[in-house]
PDB file of N, CA and C in Angstrom:
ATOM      1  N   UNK A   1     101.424 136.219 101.509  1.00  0.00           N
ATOM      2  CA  UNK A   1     102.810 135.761 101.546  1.00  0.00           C
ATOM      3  C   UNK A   1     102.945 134.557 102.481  1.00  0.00           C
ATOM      4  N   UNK A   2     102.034 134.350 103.543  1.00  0.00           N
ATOM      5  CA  UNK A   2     102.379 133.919 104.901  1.00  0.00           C
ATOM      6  C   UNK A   2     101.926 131.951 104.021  1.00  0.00           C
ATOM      7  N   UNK A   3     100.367 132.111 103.163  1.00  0.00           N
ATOM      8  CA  UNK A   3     100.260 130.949 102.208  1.00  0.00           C
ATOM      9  C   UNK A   3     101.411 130.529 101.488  1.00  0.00           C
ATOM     10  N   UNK A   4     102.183 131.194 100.837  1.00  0.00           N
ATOM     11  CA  UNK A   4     103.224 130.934  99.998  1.00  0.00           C
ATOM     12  C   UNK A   4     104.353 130.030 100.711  1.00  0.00           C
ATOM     13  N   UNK A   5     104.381 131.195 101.846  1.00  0.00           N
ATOM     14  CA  UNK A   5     105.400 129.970 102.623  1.00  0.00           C
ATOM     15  C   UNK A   5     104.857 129.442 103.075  1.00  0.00           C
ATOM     16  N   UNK A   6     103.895 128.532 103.743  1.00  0.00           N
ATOM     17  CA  UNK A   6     103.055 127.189 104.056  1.00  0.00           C
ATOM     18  C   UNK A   6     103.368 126.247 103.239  1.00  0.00           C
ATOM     19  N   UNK A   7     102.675 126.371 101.616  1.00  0.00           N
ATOM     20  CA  UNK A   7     103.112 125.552 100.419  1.00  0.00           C
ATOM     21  C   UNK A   7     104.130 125.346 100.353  1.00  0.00           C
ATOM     22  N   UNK A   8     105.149 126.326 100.119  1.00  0.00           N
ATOM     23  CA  UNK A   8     106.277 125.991  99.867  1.00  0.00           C
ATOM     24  C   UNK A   8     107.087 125.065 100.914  1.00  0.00           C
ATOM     25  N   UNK A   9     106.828 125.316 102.160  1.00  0.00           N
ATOM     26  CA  UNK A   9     107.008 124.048 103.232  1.00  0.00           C
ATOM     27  C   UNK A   9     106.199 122.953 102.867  1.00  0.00           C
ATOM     28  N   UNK A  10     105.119 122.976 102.836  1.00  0.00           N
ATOM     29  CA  UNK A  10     104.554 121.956 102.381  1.00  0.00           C
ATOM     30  C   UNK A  10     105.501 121.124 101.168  1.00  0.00           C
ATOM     31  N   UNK A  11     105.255 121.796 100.190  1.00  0.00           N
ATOM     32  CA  UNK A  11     106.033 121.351  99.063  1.00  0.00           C
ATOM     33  C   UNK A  11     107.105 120.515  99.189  1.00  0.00           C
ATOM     34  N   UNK A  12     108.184 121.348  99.907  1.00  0.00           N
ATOM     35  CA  UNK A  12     109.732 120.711 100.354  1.00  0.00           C
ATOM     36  C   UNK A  12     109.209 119.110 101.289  1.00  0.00           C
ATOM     37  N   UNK A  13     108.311 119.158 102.002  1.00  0.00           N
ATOM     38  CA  UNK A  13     107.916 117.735 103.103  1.00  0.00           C
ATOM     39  C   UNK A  13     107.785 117.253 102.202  1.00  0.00           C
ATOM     40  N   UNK A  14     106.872 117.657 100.769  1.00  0.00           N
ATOM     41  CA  UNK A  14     106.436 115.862 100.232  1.00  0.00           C
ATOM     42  C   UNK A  14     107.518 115.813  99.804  1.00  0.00           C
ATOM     43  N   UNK A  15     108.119 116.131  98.831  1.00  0.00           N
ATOM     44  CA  UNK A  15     109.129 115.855  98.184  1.00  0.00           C
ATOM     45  C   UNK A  15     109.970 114.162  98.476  1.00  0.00           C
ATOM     46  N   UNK A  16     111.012 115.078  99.634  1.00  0.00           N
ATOM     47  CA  UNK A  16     111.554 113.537 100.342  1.00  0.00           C
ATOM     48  C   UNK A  16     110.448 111.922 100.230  1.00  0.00           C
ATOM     49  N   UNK A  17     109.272 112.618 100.738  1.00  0.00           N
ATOM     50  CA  UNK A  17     108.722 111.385 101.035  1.00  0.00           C
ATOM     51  C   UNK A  17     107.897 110.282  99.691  1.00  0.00           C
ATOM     52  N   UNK A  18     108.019 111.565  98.777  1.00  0.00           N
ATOM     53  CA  UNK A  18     107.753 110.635  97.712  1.00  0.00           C
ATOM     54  C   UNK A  18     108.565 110.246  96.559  1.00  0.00           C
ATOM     55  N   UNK A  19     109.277 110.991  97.197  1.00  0.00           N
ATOM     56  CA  UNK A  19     111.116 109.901  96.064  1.00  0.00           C
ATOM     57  C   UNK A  19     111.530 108.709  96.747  1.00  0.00           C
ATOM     58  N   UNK A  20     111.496 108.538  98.200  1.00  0.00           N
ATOM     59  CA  UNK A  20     111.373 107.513  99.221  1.00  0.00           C
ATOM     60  C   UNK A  20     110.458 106.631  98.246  1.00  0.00           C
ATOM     61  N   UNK A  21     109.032 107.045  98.091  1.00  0.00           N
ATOM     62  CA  UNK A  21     108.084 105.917  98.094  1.00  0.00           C
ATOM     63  C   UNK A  21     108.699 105.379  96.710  1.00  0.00           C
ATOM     64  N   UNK A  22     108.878 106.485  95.875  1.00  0.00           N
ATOM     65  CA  UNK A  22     109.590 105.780  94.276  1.00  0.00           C
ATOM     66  C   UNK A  22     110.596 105.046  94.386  1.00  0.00           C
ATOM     67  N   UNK A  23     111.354 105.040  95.491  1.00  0.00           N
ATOM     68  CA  UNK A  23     112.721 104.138  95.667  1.00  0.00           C
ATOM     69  C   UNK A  23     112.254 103.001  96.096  1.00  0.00           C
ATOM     70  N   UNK A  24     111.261 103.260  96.863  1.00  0.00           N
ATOM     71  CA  UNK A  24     110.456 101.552  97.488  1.00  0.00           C
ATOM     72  C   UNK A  24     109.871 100.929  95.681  1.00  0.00           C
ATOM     73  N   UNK A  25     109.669 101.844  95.246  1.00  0.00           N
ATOM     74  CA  UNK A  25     108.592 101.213  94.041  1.00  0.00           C
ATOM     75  C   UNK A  25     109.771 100.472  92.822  1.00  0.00           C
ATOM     76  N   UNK A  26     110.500 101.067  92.626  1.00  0.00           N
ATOM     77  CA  UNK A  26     111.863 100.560  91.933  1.00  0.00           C
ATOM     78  C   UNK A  26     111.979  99.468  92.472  1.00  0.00           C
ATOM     79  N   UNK A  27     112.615  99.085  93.884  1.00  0.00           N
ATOM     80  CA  UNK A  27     113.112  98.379  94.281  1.00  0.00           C
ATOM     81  C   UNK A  27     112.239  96.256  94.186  1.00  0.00           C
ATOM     82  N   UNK A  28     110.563  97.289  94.683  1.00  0.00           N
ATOM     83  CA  UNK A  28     109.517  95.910  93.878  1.00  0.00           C
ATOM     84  C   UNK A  28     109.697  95.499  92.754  1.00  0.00           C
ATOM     85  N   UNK A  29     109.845  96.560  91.881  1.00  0.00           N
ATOM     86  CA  UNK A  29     109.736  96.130  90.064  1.00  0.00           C
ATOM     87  C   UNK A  29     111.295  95.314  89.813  1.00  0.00           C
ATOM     88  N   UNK A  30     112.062  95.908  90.382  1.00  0.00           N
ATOM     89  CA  UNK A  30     113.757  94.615  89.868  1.00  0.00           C
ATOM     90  C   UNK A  30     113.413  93.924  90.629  1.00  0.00           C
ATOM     91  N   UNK A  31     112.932  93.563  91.962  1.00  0.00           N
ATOM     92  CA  UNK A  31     112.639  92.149  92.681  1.00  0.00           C
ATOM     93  C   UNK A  31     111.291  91.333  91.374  1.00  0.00           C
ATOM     94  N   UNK A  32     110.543  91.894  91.326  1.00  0.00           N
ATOM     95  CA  UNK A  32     109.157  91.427  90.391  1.00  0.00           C
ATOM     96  C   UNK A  32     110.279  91.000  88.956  1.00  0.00           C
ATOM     97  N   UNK A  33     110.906  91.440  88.051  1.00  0.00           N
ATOM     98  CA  UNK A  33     111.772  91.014  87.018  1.00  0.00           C
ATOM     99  C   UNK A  33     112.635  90.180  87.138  1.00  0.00           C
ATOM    100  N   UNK A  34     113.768  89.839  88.804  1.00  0.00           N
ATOM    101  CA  UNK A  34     114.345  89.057  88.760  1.00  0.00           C
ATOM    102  C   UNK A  34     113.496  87.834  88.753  1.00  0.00           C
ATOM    103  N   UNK A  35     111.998  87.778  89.430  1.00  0.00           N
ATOM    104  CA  UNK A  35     111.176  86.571  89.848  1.00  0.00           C
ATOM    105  C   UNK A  35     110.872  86.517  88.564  1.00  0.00           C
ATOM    106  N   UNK A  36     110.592  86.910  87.609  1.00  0.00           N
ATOM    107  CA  UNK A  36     109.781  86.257  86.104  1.00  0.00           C
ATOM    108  C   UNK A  36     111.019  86.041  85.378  1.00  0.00           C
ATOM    109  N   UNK A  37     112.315  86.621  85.501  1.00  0.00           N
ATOM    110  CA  UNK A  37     113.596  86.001  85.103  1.00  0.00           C
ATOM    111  C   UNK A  37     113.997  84.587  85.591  1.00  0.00           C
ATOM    112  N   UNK A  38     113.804  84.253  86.836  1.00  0.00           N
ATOM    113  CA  UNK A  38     113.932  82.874  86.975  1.00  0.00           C
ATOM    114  C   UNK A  38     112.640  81.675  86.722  1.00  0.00           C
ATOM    115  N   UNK A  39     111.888  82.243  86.509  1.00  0.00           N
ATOM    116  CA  UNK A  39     110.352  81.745  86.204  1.00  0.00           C
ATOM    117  C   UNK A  39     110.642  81.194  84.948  1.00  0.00           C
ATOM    118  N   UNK A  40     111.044  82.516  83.975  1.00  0.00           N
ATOM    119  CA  UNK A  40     111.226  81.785  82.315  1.00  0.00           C
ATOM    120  C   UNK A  40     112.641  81.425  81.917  1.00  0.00           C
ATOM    121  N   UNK A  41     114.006  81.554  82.886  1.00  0.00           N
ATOM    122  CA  UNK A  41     115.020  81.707  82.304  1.00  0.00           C
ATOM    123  C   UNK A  41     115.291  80.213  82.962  1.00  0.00           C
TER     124      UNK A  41
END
């Protein structure tokens, strides 16, 4: 039981930190589209 809850803490830490990193990763890709938008537009 005592594993279960470890993981499951575990679990809950990444979480936050990798919707964070996906919000950083979004945020490159519309910066990267606006730059090839003014490149070809």
């Amino acid at each position: 039981m005592q594993d279960y809850c470890d993981l499951k803490g575990r679990v809950t830490d990444f979480f936050p930190r990798y919707l964070a990193r996906l919000d950083v990763l979004f945020e490159e890709v519309a910066l990267d589209f606006a730059r090839v938008g003014e490149l070809t537009g």
